[in-house]
Protein backbone atom coordinates (compact mmCIF):
# COMPACT_ATOMS: atom_id res chain seq x y z
CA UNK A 1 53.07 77.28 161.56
CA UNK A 2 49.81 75.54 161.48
CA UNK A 3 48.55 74.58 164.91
CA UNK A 4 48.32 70.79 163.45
CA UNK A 5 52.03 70.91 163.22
CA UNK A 6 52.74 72.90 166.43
CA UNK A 7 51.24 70.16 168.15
CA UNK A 8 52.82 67.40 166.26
CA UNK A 9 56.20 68.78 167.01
CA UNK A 10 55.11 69.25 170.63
CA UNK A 11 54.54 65.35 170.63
CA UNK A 12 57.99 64.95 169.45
CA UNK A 13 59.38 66.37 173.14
CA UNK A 14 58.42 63.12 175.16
CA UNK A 15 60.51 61.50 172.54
CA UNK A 16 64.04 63.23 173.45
CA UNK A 17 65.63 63.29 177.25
CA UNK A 18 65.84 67.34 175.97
CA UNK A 19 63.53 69.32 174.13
CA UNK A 20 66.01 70.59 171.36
CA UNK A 21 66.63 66.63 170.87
CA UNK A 22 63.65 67.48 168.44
CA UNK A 23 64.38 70.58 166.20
CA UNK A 24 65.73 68.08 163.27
CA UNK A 25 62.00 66.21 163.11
CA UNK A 26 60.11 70.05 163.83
CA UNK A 27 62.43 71.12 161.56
CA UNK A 28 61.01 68.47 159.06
CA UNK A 29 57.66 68.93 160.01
CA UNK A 30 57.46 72.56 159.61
CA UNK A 31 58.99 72.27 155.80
CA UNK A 32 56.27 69.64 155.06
CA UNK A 33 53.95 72.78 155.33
CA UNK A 34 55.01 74.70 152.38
CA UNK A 35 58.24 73.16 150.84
CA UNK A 36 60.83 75.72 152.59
CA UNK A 37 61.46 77.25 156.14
CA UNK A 38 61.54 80.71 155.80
CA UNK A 39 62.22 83.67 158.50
CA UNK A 40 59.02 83.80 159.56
CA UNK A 41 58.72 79.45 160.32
CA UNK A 42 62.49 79.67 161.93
CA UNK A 43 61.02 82.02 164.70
CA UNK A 44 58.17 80.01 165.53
CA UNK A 45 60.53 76.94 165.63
CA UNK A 46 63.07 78.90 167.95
CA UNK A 47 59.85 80.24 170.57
CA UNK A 48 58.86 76.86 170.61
CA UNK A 49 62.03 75.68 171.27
CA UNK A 50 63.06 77.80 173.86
CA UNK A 51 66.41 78.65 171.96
CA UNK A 52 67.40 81.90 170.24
CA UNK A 53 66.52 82.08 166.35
CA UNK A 54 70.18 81.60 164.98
CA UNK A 55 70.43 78.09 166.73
CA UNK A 56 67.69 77.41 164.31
CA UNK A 57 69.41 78.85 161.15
CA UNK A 58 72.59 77.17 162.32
CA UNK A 59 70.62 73.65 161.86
CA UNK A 60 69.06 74.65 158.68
CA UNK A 61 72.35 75.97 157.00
CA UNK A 62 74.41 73.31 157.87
CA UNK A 63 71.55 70.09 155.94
CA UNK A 64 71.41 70.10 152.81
CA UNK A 65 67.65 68.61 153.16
CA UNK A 66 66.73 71.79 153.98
CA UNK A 67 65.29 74.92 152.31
CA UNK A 68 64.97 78.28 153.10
CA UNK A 69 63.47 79.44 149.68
CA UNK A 70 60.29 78.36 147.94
CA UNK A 71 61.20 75.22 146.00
CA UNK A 72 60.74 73.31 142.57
CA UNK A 73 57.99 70.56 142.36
CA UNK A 74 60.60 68.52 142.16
CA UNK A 75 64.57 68.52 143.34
CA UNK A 76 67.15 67.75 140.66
CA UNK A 77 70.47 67.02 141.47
CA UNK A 78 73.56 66.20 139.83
CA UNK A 79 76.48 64.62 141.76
CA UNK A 80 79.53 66.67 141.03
CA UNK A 81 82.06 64.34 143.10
CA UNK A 82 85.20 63.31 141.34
CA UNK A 83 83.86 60.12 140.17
CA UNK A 84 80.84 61.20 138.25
CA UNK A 85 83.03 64.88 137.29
CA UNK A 86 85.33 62.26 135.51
CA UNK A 87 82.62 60.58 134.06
CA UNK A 88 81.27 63.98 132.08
CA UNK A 89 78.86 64.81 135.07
CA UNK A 90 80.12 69.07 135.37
CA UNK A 91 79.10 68.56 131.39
CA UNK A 92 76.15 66.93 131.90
CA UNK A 93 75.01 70.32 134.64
CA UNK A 94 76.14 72.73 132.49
CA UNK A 95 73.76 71.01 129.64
CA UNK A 96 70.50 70.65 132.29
CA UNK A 97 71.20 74.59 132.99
CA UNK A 98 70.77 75.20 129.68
CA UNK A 99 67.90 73.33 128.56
CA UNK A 100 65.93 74.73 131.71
CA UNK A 101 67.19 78.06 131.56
CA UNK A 102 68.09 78.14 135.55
CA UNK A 103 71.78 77.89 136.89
CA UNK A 104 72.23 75.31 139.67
CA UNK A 105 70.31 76.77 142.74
CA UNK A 106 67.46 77.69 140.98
CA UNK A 107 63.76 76.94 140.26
CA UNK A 108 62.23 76.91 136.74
CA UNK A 109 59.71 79.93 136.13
CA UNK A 110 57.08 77.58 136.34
CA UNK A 111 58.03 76.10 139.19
CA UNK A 112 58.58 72.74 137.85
CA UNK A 113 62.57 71.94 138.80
CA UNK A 114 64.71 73.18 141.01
CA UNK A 115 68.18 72.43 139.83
CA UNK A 116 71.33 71.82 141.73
CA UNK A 117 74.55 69.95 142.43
CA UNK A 118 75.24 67.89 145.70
CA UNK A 119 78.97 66.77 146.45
CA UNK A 120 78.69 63.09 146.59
CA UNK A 121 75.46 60.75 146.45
CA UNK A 122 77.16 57.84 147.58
CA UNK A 123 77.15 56.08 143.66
CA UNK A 124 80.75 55.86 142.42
CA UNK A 125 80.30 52.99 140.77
CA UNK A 126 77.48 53.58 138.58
CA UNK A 127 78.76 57.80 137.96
CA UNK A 128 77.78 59.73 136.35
CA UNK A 129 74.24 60.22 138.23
CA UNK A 130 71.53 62.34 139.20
CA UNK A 131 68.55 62.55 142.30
CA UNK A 132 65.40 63.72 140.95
CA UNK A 133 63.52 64.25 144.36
CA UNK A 134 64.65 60.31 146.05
CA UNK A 135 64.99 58.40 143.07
CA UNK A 136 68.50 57.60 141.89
CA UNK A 137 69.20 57.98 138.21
CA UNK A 138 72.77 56.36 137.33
CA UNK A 139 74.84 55.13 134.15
CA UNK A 140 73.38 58.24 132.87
CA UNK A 141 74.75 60.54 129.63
CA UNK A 142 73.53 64.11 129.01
CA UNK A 143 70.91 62.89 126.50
CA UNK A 144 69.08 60.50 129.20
CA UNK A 145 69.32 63.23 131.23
CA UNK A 146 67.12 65.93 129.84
CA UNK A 147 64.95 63.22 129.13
CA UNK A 148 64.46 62.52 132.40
CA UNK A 149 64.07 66.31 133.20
CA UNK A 150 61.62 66.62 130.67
CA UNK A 151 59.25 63.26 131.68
CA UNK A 152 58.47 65.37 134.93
CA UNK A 153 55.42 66.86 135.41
């Protein structure tokens, strides 16, 4: 952890009636450095903190926001709710695994997309759909898909 972000996150305490009011924000903060929070990051966080390293883990296992291994440049996921799996989106997965040659969970060689699935994303209506880092994709087929995979740098 940088020492600009230590003391960023030490800001954050005057915010919250108790210090650990602030590990979601720190925990934010410290991912902003290099994409993920790995072992190392998750200690600091937990000395800072006061609280023993698992409480930390506990927090990052349980968002899905969070990352634990180096990342894609960008986040591509597929909503895999019943909606959009009625509407072909399982199909439309299995199709971006094998145009980027990853299974969902993993990063492109290059380090381009990271490729997963995410339960609902709140779009029922316009299923089946993707998230490509924040931007909602929706009314989408497999074609449109890929194409929007490939248009990333």
């Amino acid at each position: 952890m940088t020492p600009e972000t230590r003391k960023k996150i030490e800001t954050l305490f005057e915010r919250y009636p108790r210090k650990r009011g602030a590990l979601l924000p720190a925990i934010y903060l410290t991912q902003a450095e290099k994409g993920y929070v790995d072992r190392e990051a998750a200690q600091d966080l937990a000395e800072l903190f006061e609280i023993p390293p698992v409480a930390v883990w506990e927090v990052l296992s349980f968002y899905n926001m969070f990352y634990t291994e180096p990342q894609g440049r960008h986040h591509v996921y597929v909503c895999t709710n019943l909606s959009c799996s009625l509407r072909g989106a399982r199909t439309m997965l299995k199709s971006l695994e094998a145009h980027l040659g990853v299974k969902a969970g993993q990063t492109t060689s290059d380090g381009r997309v990271t490729l997963g699935h995410e339960e609902c994303l709140g779009s029922c209506g316009t299923a089946p759909m993707l998230r490509v880092n924040s931007d909602y994709h929706e009314n989408l087929d497999t074609d449109e898909a890929k194409r929007i995979v490939d248009s990333l740098e």
